[in-house]
Protein backbone atom coordinates (compact mmCIF):
# COMPACT_ATOMS: atom_id res chain seq x y z
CA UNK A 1 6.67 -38.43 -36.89
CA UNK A 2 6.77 -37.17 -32.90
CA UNK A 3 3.60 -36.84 -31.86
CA UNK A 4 3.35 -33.52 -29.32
CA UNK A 5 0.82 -35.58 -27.21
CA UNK A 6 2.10 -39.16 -26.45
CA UNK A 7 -0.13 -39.23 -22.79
CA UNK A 8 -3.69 -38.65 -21.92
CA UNK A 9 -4.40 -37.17 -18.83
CA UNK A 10 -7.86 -38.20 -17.48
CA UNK A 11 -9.36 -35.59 -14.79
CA UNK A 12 -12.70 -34.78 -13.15
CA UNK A 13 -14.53 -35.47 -9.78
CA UNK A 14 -14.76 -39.07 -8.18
CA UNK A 15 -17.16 -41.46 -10.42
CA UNK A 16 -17.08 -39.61 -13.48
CA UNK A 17 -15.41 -42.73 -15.23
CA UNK A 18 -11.56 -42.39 -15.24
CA UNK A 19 -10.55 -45.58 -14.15
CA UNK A 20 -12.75 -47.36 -16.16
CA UNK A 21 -12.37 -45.38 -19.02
CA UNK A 22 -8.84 -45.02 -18.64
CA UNK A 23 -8.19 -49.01 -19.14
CA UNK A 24 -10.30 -49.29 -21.88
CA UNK A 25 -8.28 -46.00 -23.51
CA UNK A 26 -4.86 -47.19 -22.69
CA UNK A 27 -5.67 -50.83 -24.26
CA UNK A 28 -7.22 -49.20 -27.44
CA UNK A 29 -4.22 -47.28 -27.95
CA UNK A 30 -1.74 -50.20 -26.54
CA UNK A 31 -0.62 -47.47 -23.91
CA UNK A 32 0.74 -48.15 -20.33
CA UNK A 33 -2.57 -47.07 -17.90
CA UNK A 34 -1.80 -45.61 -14.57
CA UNK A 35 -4.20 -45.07 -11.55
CA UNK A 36 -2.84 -42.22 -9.32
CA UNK A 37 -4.88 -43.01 -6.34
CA UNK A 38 -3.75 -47.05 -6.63
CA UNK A 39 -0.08 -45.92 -7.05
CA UNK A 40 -0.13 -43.70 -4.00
CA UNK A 41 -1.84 -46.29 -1.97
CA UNK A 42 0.70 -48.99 -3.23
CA UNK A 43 3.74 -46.91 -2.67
CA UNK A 44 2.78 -45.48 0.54
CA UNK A 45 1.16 -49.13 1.38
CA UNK A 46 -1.97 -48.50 3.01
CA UNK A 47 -5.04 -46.37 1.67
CA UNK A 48 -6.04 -43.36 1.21
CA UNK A 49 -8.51 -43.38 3.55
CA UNK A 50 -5.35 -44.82 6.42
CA UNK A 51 -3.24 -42.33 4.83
CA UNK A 52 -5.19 -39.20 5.59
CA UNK A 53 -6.54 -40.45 9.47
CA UNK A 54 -2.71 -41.08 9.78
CA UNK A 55 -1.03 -37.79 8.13
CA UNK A 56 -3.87 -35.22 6.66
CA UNK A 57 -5.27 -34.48 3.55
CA UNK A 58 -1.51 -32.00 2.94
CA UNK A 59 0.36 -35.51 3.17
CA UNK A 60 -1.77 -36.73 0.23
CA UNK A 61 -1.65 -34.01 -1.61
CA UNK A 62 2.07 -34.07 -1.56
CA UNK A 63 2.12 -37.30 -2.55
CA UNK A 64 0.03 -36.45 -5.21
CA UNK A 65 1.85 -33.51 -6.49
CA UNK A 66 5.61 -35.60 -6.70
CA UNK A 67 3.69 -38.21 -8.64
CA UNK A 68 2.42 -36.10 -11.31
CA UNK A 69 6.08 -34.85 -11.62
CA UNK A 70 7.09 -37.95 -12.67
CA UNK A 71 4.56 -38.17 -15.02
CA UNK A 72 5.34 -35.25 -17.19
CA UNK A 73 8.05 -36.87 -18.80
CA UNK A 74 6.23 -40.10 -19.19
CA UNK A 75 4.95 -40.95 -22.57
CA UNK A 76 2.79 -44.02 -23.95
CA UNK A 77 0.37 -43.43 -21.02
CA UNK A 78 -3.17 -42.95 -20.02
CA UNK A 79 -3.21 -41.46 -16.73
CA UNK A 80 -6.59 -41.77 -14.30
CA UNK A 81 -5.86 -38.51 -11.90
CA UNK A 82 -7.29 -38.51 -8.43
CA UNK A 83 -10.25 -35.66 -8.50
CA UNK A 84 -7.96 -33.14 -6.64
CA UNK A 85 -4.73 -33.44 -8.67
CA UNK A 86 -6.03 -30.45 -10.91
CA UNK A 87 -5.46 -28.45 -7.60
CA UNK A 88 -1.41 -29.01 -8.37
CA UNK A 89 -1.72 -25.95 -10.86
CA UNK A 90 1.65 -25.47 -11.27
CA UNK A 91 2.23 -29.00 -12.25
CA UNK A 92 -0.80 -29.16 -14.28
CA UNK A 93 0.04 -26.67 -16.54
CA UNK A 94 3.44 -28.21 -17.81
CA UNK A 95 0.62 -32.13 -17.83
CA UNK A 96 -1.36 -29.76 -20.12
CA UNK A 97 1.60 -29.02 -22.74
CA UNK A 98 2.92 -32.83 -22.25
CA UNK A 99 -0.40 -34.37 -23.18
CA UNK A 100 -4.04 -34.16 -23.93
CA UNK A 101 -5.95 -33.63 -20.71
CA UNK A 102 -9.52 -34.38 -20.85
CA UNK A 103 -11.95 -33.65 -18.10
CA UNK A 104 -14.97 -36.33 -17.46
CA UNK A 105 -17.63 -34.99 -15.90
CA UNK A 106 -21.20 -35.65 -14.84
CA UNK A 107 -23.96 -33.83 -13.19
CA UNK A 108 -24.34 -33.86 -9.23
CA UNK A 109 -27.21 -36.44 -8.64
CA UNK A 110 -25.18 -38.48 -11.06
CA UNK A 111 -22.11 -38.51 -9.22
CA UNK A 112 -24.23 -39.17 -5.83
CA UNK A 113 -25.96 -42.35 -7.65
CA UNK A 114 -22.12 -44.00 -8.83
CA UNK A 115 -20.86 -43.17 -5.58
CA UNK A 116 -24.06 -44.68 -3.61
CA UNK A 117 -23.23 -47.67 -5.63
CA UNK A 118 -19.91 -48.08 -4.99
CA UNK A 119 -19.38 -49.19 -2.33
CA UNK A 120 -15.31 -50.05 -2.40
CA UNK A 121 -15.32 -46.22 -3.42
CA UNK A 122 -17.02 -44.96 -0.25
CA UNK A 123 -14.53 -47.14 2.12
CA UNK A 124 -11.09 -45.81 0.00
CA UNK A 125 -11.47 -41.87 0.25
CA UNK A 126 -12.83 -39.71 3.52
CA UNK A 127 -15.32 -37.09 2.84
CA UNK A 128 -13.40 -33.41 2.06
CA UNK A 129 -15.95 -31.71 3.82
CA UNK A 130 -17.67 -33.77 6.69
CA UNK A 131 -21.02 -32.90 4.74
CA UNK A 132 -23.89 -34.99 3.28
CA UNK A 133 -22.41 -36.48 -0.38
CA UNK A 134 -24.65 -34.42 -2.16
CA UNK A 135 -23.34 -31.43 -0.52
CA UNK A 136 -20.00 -32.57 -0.83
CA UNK A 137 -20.28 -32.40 -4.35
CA UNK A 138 -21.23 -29.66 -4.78
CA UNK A 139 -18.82 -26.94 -2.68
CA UNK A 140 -15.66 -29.24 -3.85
CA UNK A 141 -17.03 -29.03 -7.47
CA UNK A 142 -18.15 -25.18 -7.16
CA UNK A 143 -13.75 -24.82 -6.19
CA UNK A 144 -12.89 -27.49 -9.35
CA UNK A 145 -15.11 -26.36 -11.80
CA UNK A 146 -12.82 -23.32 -13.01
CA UNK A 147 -9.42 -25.48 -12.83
CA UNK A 148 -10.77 -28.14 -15.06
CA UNK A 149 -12.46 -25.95 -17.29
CA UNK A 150 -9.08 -23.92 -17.59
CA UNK A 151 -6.60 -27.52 -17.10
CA UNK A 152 -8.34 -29.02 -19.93
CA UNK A 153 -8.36 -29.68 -23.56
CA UNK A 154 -11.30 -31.49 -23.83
CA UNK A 155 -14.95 -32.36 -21.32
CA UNK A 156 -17.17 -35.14 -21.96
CA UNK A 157 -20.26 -35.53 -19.92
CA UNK A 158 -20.06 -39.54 -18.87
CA UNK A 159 -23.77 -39.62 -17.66
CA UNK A 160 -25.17 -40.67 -20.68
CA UNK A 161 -22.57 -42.01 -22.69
CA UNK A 162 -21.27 -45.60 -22.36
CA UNK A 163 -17.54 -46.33 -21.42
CA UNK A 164 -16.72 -47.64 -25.21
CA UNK A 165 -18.35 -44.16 -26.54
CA UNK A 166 -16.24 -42.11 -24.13
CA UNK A 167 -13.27 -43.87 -25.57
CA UNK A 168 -13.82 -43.47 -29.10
CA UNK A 169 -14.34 -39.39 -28.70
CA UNK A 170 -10.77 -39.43 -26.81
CA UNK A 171 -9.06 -41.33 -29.32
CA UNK A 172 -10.57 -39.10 -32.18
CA UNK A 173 -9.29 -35.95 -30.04
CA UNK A 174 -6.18 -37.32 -29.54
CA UNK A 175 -5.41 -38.66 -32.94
CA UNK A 176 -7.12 -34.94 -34.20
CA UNK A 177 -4.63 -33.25 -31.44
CA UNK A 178 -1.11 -34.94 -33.47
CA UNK A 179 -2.54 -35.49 -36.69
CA UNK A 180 -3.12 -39.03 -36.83
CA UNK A 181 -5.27 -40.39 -39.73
């Protein structure tokens, strides 16, 4: 049987779970897992956070966009997006027929707590806006909001819900999506 969705497509702001999440998916379903942000930093060999002082936030997002190119082809695959890919709407919309994108989310003071926490997370990606985190949050998810509501198949809220949960409403989505018993 060919299955119309052999990727999943993780989405959704910084610290809503995707990497994490995205691991745990890929080894339920014994799928290849791919971080966007850790490929980009490994093929362009430096971080994000070098990569932007260096060349701007366009450079990135270039980088960005030719990667999820690649990927539309790709099956056998749980992809963990950067937070800004959904902005490659062009691109997104052929990820959306290829696969089953599903948007993590969480509220704003939950996002400011993982992020506070994170400290490896703070040093890897430069603020979009130059304002306070909180605020951050806010105007880039007030622009997002709409694109992963439209680029999406599926949200789950991750700020209640344990990684392992997360996973299991994916995999019953997916295997609901190609008609998997």
């Amino acid at each position: 049987m060919v299955h119309s969705k052999l990727k999943i497509i993780l989405t959704g702001y910084r610290a809503c779970g995707k990497s994490l999440v995205g691991r745990l998916l890929a080894q339920r379903l014994g799928f290849d897992f791919l971080d966007m942000d850790k490929e980009i930093e490994a093929r362009e060999d430096c971080s994000i956070s070098e990569m932007v002082a260096a060349h701007g936030w366009p450079y990135f997002r270039e980088c960005e966009r030719k990667l999820l190119e690649e990927l539309v082809d790709r099956e056998g695959l749980v992809v963990a997006t950067g937070g800004g890919a959904i902005l490659h709407e062009e691109v997104w919309s052929r990820l959306q027929v290829s696969g089953l994108v599903v948007w993590l989310s969480a509220d704003t003071a939950t996002i400011a707590a993982r992020l506070a926490a994170d400290a490896v997370s703070a040093g890897q990606r430069p603020s979009l806006t130059g304002d306070s985190i909180t605020l951050e949050i806010e105007s880039v998810l007030a622009e997002r909001l709409p694109l992963y509501e439209k680029g999406s198949h599926l949200r789950i809220d991750t700020g209640s819900r344990r990684p392992a949960e997360i996973v299991e409403v994916v995999v019953s989505a997916w295997q609901a999506k190609n008609h998997i018993q």
